[in-house]
N, C-alpha and C. Protein backbone atom coordinates (compact mmCIF):
# COMPACT_ATOMS: atom_id res chain seq x y z
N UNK A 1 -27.08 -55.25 -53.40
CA UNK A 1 -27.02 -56.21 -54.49
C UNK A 1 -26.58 -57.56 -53.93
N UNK A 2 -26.97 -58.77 -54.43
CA UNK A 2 -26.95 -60.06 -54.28
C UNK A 2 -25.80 -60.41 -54.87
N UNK A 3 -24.67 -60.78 -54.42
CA UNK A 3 -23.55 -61.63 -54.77
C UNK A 3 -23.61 -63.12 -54.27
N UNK A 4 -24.00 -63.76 -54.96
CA UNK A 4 -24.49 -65.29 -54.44
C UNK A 4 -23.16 -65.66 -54.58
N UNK A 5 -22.47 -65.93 -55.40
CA UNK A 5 -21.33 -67.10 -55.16
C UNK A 5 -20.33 -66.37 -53.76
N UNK A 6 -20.47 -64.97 -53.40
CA UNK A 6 -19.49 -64.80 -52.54
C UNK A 6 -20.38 -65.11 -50.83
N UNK A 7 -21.43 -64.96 -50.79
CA UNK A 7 -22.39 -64.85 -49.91
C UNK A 7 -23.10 -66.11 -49.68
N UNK A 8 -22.44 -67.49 -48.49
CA UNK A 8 -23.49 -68.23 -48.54
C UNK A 8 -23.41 -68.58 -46.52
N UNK A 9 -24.04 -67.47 -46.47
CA UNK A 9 -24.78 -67.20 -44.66
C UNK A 9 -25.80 -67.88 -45.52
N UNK A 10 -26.07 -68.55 -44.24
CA UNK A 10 -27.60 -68.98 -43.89
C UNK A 10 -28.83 -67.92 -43.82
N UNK A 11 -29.77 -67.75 -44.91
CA UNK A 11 -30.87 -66.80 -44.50
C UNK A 11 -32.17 -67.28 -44.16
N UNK A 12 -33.08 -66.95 -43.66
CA UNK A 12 -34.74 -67.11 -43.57
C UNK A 12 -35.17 -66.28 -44.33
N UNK A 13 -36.15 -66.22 -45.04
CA UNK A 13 -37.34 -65.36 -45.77
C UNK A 13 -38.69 -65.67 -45.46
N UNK A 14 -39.53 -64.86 -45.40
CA UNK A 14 -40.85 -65.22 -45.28
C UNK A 14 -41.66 -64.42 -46.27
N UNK A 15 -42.60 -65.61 -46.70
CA UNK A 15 -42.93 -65.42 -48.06
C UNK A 15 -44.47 -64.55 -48.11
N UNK A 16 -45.10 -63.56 -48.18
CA UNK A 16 -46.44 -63.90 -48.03
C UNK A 16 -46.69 -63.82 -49.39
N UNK A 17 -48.13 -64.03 -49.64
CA UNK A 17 -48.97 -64.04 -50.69
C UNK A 17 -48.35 -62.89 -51.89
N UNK A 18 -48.32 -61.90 -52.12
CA UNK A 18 -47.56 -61.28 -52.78
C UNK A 18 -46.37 -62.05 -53.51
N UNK A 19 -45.70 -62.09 -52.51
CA UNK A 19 -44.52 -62.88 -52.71
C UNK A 19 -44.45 -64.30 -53.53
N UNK A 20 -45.49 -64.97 -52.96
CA UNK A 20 -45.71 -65.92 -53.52
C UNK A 20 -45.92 -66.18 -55.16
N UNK A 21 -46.82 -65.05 -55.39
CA UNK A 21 -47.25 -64.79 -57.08
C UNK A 21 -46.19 -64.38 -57.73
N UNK A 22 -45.28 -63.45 -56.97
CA UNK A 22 -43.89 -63.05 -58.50
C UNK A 22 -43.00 -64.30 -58.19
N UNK A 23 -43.15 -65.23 -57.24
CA UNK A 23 -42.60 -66.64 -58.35
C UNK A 23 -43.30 -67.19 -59.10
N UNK A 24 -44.16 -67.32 -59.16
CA UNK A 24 -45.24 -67.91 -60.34
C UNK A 24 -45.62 -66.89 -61.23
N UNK A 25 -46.01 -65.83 -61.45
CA UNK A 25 -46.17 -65.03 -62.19
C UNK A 25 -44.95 -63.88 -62.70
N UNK A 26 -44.55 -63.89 -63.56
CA UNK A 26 -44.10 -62.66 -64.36
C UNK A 26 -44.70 -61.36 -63.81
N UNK A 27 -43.69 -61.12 -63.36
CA UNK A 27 -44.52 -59.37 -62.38
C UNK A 27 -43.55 -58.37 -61.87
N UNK A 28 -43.89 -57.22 -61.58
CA UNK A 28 -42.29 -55.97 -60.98
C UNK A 28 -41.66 -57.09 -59.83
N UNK A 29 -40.85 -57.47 -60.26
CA UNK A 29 -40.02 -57.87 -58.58
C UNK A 29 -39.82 -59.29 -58.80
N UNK A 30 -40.40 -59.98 -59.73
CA UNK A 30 -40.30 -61.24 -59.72
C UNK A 30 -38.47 -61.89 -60.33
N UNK A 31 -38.03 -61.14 -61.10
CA UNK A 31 -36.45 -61.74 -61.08
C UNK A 31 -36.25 -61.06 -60.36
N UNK A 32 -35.83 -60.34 -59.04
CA UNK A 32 -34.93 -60.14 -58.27
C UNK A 32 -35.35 -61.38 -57.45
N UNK A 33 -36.34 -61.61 -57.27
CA UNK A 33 -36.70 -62.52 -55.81
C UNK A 33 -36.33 -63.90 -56.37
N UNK A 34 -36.47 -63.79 -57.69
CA UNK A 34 -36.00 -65.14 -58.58
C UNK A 34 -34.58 -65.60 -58.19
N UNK A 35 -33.89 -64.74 -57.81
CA UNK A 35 -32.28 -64.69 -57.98
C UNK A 35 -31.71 -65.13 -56.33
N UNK A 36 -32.53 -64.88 -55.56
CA UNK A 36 -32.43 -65.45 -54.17
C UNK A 36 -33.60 -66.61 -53.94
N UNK A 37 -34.19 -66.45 -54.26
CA UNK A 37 -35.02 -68.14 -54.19
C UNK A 37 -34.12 -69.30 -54.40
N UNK A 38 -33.39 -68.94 -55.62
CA UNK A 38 -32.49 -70.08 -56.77
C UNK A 38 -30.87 -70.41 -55.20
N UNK A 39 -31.03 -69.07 -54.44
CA UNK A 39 -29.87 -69.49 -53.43
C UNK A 39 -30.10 -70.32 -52.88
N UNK A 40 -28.76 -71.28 -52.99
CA UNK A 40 -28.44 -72.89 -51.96
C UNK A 40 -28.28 -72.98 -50.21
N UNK A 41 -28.28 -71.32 -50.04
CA UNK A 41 -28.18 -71.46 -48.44
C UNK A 41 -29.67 -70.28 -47.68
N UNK A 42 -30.19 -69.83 -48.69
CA UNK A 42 -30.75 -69.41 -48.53
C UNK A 42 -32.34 -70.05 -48.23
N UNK A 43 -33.44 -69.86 -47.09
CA UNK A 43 -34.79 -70.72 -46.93
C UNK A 43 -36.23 -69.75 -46.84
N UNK A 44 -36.93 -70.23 -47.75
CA UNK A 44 -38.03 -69.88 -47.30
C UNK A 44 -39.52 -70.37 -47.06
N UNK A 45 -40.14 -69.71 -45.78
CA UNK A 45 -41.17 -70.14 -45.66
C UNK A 45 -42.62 -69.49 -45.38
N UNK A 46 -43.56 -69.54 -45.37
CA UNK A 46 -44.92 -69.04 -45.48
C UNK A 46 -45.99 -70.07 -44.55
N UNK A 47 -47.11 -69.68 -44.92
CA UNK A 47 -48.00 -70.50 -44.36
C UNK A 47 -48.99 -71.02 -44.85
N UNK A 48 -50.05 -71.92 -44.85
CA UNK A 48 -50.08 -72.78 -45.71
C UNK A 48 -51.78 -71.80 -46.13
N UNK A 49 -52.02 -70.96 -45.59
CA UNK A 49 -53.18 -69.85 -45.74
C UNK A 49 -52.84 -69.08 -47.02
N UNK A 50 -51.10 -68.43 -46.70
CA UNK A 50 -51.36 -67.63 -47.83
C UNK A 50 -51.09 -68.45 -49.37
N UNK A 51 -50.62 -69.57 -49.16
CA UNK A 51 -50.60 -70.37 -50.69
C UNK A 51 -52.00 -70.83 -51.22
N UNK A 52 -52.76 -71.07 -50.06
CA UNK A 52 -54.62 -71.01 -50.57
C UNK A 52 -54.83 -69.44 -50.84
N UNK A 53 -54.08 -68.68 -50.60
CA UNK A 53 -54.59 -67.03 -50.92
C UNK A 53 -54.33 -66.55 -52.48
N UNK A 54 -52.83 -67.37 -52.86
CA UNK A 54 -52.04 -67.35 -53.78
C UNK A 54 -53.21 -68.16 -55.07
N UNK A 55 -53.70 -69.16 -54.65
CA UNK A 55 -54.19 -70.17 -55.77
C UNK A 55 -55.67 -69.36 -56.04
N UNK A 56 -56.46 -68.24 -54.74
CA UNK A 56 -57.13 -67.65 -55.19
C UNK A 56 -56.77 -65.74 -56.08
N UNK A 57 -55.86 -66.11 -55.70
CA UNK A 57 -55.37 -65.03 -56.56
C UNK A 57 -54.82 -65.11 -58.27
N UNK A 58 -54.70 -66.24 -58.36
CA UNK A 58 -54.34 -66.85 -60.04
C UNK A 58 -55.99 -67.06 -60.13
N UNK A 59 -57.16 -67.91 -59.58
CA UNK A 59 -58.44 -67.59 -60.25
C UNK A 59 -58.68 -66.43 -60.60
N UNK A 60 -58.34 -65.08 -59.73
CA UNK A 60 -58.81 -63.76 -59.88
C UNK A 60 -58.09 -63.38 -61.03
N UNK A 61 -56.86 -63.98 -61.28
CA UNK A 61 -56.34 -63.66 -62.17
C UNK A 61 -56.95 -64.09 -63.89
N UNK A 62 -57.38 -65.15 -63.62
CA UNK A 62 -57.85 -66.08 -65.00
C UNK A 62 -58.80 -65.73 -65.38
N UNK A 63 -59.90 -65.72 -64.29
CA UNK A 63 -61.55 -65.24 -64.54
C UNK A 63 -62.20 -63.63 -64.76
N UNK A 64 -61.31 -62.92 -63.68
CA UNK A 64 -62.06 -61.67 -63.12
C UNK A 64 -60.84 -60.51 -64.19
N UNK A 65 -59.81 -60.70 -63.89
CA UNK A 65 -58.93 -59.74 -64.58
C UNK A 65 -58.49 -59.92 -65.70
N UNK A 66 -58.73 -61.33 -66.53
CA UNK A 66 -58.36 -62.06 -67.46
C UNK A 66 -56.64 -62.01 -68.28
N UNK A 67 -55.81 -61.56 -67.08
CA UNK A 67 -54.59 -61.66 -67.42
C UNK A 67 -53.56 -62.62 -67.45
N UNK A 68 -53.86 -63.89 -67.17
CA UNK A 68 -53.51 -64.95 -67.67
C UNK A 68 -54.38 -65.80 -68.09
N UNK A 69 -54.03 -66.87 -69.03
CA UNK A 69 -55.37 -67.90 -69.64
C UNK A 69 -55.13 -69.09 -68.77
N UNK A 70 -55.44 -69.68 -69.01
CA UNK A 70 -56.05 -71.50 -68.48
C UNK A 70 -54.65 -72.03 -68.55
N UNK A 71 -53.81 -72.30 -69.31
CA UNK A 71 -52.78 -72.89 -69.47
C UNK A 71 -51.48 -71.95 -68.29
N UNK A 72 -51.28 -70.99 -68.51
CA UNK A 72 -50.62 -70.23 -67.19
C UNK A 72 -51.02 -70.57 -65.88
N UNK A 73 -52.85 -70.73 -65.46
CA UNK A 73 -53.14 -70.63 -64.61
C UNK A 73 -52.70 -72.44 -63.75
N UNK A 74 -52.64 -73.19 -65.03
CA UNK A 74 -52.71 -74.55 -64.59
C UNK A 74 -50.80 -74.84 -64.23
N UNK A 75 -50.16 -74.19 -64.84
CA UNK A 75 -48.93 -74.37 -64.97
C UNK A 75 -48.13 -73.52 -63.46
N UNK A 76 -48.78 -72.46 -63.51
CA UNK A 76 -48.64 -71.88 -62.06
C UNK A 76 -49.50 -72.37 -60.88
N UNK A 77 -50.22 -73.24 -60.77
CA UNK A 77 -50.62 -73.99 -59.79
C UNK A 77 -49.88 -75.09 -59.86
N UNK A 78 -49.17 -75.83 -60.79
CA UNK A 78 -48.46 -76.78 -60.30
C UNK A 78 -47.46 -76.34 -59.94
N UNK A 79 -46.95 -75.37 -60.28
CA UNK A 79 -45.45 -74.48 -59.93
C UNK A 79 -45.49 -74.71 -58.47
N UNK A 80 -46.53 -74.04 -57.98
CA UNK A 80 -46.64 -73.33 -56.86
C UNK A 80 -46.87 -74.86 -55.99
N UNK A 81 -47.52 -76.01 -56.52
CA UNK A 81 -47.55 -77.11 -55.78
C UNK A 81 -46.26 -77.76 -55.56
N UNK A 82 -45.13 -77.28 -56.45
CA UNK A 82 -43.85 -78.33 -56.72
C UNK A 82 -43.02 -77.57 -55.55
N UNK A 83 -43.07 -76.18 -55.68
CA UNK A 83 -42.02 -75.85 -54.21
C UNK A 83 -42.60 -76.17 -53.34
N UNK A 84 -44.04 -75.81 -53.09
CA UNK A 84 -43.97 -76.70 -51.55
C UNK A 84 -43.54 -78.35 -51.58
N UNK A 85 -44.33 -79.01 -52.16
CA UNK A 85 -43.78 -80.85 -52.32
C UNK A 85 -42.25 -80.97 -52.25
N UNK A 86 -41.13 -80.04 -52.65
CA UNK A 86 -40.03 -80.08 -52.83
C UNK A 86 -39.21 -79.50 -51.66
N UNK A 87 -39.90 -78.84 -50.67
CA UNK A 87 -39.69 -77.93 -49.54
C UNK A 87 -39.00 -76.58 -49.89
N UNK A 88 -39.14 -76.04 -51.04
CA UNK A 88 -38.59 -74.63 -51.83
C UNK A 88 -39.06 -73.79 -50.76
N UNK A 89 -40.45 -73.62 -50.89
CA UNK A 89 -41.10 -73.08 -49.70
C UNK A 89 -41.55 -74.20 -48.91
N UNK A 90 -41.46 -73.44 -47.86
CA UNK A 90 -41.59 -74.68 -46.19
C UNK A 90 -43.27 -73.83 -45.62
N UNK A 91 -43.67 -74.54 -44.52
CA UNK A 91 -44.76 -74.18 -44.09
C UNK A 91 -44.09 -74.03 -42.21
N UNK A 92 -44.54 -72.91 -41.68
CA UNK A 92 -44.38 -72.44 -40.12
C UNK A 92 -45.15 -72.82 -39.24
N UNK A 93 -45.65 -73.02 -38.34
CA UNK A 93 -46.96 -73.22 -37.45
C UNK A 93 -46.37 -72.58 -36.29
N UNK A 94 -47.24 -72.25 -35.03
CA UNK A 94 -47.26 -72.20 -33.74
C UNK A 94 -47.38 -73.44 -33.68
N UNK A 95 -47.56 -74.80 -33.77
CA UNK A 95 -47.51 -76.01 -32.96
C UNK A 95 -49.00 -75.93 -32.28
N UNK A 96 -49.71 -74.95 -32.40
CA UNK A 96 -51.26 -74.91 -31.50
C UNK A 96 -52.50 -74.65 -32.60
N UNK A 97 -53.25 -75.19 -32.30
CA UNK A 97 -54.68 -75.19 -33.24
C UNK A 97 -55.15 -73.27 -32.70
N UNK A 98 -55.06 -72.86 -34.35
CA UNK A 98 -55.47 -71.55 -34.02
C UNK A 98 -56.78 -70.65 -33.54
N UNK A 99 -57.95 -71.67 -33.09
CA UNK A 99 -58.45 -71.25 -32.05
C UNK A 99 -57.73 -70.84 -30.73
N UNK A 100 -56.50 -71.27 -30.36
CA UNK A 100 -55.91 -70.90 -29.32
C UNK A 100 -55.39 -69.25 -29.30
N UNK A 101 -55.20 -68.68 -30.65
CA UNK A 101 -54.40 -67.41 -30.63
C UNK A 101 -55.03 -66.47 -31.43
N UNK A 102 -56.28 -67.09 -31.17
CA UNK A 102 -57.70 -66.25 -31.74
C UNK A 102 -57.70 -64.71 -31.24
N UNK A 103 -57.56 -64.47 -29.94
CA UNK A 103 -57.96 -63.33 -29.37
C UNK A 103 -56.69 -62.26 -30.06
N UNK A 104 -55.81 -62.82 -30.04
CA UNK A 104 -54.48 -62.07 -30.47
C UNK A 104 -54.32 -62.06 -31.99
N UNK A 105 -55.16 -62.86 -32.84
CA UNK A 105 -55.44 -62.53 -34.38
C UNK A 105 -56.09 -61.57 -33.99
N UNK A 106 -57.78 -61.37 -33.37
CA UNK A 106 -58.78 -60.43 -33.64
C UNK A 106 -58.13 -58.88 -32.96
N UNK A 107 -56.90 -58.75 -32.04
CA UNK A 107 -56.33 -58.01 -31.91
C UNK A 107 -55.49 -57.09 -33.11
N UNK A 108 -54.67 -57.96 -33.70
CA UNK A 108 -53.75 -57.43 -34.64
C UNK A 108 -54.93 -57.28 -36.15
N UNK A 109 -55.88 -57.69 -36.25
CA UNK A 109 -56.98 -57.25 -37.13
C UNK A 109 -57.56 -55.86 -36.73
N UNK A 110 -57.66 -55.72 -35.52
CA UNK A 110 -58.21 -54.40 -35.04
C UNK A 110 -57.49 -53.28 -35.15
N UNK A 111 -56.31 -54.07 -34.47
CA UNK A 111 -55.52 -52.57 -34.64
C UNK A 111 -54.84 -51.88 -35.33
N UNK A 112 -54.12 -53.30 -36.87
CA UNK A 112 -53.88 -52.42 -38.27
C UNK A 112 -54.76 -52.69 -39.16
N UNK A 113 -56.05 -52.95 -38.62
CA UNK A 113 -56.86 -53.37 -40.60
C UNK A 113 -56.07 -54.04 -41.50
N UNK A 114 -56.36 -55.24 -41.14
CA UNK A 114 -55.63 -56.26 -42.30
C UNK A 114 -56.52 -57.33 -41.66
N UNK A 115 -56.16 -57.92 -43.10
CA UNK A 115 -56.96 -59.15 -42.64
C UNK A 115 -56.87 -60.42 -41.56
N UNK A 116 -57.19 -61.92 -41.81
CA UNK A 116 -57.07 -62.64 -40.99
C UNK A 116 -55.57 -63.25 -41.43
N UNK A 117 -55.45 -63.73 -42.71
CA UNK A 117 -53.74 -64.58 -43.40
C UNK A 117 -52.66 -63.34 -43.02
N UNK A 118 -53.10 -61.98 -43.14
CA UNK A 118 -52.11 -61.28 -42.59
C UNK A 118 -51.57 -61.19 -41.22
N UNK A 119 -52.83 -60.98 -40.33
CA UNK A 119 -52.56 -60.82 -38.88
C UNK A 119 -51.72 -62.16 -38.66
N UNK A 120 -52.43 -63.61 -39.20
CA UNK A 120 -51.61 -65.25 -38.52
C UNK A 120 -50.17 -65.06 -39.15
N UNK A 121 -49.76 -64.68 -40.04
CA UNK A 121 -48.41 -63.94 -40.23
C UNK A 121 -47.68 -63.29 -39.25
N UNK A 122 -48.42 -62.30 -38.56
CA UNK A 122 -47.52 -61.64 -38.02
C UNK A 122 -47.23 -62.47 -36.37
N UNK A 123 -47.97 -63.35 -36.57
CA UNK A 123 -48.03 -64.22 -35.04
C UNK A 123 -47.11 -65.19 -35.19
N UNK A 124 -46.85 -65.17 -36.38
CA UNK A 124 -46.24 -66.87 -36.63
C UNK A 124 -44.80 -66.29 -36.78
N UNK A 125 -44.63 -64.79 -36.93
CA UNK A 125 -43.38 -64.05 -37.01
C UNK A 125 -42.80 -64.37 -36.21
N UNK A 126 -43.29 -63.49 -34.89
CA UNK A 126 -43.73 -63.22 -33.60
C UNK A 126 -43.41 -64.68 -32.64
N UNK A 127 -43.97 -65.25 -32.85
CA UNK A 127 -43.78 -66.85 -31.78
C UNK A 127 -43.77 -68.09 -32.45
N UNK A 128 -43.82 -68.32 -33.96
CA UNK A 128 -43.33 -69.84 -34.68
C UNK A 128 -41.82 -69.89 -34.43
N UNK A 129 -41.77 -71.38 -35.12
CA UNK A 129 -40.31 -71.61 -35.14
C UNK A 129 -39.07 -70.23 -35.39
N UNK A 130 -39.49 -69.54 -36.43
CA UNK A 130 -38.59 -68.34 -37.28
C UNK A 130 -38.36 -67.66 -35.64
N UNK A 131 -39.19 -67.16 -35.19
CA UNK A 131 -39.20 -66.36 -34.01
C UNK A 131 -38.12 -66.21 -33.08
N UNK A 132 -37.40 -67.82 -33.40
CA UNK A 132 -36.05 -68.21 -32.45
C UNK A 132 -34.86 -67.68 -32.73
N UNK A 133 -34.82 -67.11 -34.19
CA UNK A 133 -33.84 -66.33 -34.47
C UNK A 133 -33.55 -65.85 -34.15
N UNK A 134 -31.70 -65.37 -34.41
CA UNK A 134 -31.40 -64.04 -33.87
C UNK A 134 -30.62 -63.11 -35.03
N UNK A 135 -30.31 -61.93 -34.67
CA UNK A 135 -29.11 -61.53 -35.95
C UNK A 135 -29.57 -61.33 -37.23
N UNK A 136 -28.39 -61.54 -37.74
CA UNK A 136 -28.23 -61.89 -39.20
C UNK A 136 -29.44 -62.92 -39.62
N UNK A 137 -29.87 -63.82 -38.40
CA UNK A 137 -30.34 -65.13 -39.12
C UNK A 137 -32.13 -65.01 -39.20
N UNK A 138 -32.27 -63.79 -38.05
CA UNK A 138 -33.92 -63.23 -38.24
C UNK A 138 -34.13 -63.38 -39.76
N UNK A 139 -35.69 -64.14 -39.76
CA UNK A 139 -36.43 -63.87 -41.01
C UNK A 139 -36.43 -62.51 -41.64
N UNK A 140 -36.58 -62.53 -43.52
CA UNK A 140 -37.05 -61.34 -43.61
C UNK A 140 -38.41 -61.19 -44.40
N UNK A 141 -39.29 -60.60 -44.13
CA UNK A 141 -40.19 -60.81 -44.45
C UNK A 141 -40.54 -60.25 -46.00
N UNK A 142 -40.84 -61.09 -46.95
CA UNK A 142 -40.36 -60.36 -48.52
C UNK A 142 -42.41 -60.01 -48.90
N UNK A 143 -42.86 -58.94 -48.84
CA UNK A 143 -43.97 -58.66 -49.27
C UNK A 143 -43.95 -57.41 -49.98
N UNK A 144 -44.74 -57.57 -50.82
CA UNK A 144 -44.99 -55.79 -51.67
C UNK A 144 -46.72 -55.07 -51.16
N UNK A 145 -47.06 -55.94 -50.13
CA UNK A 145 -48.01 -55.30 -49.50
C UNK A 145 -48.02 -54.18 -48.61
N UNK A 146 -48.09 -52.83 -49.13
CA UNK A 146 -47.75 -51.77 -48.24
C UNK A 146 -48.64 -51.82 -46.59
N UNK A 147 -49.33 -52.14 -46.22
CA UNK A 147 -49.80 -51.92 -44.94
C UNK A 147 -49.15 -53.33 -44.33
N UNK A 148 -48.66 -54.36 -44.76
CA UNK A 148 -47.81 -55.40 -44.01
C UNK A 148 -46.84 -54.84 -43.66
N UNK A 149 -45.71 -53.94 -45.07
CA UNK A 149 -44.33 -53.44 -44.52
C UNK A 149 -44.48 -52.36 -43.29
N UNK A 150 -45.86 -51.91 -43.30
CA UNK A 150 -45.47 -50.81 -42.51
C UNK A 150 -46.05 -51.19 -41.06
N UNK A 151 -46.45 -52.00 -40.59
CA UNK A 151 -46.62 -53.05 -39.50
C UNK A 151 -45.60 -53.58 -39.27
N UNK A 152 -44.66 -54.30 -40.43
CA UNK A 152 -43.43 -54.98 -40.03
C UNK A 152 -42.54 -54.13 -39.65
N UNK A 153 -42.56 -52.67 -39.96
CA UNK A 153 -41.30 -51.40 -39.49
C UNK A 153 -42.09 -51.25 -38.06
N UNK A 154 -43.50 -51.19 -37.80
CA UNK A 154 -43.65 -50.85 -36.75
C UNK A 154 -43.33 -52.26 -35.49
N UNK A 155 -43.17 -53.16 -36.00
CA UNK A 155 -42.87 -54.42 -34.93
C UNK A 155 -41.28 -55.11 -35.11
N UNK A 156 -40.62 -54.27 -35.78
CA UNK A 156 -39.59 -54.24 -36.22
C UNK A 156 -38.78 -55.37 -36.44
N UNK A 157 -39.49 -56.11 -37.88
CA UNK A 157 -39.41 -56.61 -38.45
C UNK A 157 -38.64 -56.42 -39.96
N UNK A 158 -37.73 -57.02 -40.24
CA UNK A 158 -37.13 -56.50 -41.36
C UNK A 158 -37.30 -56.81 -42.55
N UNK A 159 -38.33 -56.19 -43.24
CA UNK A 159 -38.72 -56.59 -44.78
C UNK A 159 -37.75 -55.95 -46.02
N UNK A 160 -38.54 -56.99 -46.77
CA UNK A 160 -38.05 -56.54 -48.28
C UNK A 160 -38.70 -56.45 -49.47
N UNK A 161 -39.10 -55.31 -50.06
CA UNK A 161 -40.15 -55.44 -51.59
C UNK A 161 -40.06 -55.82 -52.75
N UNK A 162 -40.12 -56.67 -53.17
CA UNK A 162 -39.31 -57.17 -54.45
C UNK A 162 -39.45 -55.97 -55.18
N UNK A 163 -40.86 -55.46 -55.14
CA UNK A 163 -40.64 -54.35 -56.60
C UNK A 163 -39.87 -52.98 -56.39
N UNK A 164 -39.12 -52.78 -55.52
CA UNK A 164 -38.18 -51.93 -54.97
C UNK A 164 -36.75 -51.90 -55.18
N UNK A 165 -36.01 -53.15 -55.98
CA UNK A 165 -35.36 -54.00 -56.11
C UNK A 165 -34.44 -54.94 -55.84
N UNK A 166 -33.53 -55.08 -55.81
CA UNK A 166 -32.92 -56.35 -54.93
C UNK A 166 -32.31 -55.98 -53.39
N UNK A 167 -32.63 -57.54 -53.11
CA UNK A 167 -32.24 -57.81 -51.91
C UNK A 167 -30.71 -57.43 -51.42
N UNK A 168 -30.79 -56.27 -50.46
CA UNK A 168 -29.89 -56.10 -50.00
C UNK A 168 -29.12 -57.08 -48.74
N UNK A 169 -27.66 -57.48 -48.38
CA UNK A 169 -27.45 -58.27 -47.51
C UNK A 169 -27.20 -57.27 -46.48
């Protein structure tokens, strides 16, 4: 359980696509993750792939599944535009144009079946800025995508599912 006023370590989170939607959307997991987002020492960041993954996932949402209307969909795209503009969520890079770490995407595509925003995830884990961590201060990676968590246990990476429920310290 999250005790924010007693608890203010410095954390990393990493956000993917999943993650991204139960802040904008009403969904299993979305107030717990609500409740550490809102933390003052707490940071998180993603990449700027899966928030284009996120904005196609509210179309899928509007058009194809019709579970939110036009007015949600417009209100959660600006949502989702205001944390990044605000640095709520931050953006990671390798510092290198990703033709360079091509061979090592089409690797980690091969060898767990996932896609391409997943595999540059696990690279940007792996060797972006976050990567420098140590400890306590390692990213954690917050997804409810079961074949990510179980890549991140196998590269031992320490995730968290929102719909599982709160963030343990």
């Amino acid at each position: 359980m999250v005790e924010l006023e007693k608890n203010n370590m410095t954390r990393f989170f990493w956000l993917d696509t999943s993650a991204l939607i139960k802040l904008i959307i009403n969904e299993k997991g979305s107030k717990d993750l609500e409740k550490i987002f809102n933390h003052p020492t707490y940071f998180f960041y993603s990449t700027e792939f899966c928030v284009y993954e996120c904005y196609s996932a509210l179309k899928r949402k509007l058009f194809r599944e019709k579970s939110i209307d036009g007015e949600k969909y417009l209100r959660s795209i600006f949502m989702m535009m205001s944390y990044v503009e605000n640095n709520q969520v931050r953006f990671s890079d390798i510092g290198e144009d990703y033709s360079v770490i091509f061979n090592e995407t089409k690797q980690i595509i091969e060898e767990y079946s996932m896609d391409f925003i997943d595999a540059v995830q696990f690279i940007l884990l792996s060797k972006g800025l976050l990567s420098k961590l140590a400890g306590e201060s390692r990213p954690v990676l917050v997804t409810s995508d079961k074949n990510m968590i179980k890549v991140a246990k196998y590269k031992n990476i320490e995730t968290w599912n929102p719909e599982e429920g709160e963030f343990n310290i």
